[in-house]
C-alpha atoms as a PDB file:
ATOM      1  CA  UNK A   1      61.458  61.175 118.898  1.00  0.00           C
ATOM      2  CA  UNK A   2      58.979  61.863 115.807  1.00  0.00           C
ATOM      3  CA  UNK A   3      56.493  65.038 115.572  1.00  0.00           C
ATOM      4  CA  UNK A   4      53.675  62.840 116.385  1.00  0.00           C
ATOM      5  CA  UNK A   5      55.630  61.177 119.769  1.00  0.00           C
ATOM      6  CA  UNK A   6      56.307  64.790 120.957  1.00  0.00           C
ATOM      7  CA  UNK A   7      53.127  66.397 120.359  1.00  0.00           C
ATOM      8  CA  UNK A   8      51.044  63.326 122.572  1.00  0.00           C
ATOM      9  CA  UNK A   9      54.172  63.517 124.816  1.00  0.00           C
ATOM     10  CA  UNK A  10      53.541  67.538 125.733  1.00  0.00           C
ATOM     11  CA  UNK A  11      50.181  66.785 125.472  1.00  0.00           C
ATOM     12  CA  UNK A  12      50.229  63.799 128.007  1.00  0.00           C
ATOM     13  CA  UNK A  13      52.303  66.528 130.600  1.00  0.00           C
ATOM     14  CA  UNK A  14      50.278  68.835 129.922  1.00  0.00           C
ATOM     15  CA  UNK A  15      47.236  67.388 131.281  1.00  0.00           C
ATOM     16  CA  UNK A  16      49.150  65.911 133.859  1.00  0.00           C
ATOM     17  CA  UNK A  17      50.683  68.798 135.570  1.00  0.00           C
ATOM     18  CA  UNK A  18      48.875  72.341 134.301  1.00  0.00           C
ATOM     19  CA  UNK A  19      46.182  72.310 136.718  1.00  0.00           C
ATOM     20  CA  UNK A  20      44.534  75.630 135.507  1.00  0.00           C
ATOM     21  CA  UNK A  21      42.258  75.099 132.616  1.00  0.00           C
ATOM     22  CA  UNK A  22      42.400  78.002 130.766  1.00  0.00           C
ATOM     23  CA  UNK A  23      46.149  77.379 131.072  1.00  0.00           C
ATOM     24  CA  UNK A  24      45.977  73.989 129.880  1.00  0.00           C
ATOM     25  CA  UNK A  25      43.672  74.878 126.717  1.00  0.00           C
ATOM     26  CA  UNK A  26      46.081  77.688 126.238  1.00  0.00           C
ATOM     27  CA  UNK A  27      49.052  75.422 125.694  1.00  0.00           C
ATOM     28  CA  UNK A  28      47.498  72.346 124.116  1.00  0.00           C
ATOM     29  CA  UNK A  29      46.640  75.324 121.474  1.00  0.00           C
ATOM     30  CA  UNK A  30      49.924  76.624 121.077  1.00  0.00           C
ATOM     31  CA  UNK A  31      51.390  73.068 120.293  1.00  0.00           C
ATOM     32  CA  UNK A  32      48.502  72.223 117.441  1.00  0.00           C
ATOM     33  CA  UNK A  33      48.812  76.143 116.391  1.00  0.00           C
ATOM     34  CA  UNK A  34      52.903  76.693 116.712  1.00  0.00           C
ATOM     35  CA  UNK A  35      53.916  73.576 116.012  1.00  0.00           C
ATOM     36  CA  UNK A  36      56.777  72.603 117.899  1.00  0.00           C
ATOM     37  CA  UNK A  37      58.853  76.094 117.922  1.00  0.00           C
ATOM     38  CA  UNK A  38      57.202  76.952 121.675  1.00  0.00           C
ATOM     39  CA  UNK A  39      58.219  73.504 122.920  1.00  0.00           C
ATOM     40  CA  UNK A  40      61.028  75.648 125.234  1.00  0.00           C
ATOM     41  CA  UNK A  41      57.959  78.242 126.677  1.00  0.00           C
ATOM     42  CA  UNK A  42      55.785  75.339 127.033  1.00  0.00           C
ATOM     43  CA  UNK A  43      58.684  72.908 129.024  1.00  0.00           C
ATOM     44  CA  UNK A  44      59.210  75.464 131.239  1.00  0.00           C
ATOM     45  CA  UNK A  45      55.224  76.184 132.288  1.00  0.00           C
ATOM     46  CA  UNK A  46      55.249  72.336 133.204  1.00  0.00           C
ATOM     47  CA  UNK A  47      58.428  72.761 134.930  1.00  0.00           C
ATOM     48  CA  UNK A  48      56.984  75.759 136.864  1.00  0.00           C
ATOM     49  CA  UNK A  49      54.022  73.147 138.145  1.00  0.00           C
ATOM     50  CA  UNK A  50      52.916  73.302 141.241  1.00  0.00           C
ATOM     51  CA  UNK A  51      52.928  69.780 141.422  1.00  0.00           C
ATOM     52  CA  UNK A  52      56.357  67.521 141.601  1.00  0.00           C
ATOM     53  CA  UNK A  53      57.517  65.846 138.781  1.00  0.00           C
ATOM     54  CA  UNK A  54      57.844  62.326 139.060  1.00  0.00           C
ATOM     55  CA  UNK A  55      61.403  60.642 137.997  1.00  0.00           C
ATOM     56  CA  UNK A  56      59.749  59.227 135.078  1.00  0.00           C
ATOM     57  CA  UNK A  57      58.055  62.518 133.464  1.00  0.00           C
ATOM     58  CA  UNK A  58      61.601  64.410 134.693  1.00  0.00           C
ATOM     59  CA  UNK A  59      63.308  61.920 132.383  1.00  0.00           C
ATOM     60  CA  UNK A  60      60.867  62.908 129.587  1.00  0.00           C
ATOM     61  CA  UNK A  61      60.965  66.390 129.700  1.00  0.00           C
ATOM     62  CA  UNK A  62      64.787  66.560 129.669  1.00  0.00           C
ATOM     63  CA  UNK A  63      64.523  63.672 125.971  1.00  0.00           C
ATOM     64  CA  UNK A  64      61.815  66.501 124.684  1.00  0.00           C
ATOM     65  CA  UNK A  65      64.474  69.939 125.470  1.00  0.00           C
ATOM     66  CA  UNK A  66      67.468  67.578 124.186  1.00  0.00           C
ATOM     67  CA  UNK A  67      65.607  66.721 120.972  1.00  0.00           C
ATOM     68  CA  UNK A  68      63.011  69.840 120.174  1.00  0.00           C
ATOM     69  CA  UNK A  69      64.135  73.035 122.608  1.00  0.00           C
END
């Protein structure tokens, strides 16, 4: 997984499952501003959703923390 694939691949669950805007600015921030050294902090606010993770995304998140966390 390249830079680029991560960063529209947070962004992409991001959106998806951080309903709280202020939240969701927050962390689409971070990613541009940190690069990808909060990728753990930021996996685990989408894993803290209130909404379920499909299989699909679940699959996703656990290529990002084996690659980038």
């Amino acid at each position: 997984m390249t830079d680029e694939q991560l960063y529209k691949n947070l962004s992409y669950l991001i959106n998806k499952y951080i309903v709280n805007s202020s939240k969701k600015n927050k962390l689409l921030a971070e990613i541009e501003t940190r690069g990808f050294h909060g990728v753990k902090g930021v996996l685990h606010d989408i894993s803290s959703s209130k909404i379920d993770i499909d299989d699909r995304d679940s699959q996703l998140i656990k290529d990002i923390a084996f690659y980038f966390a």
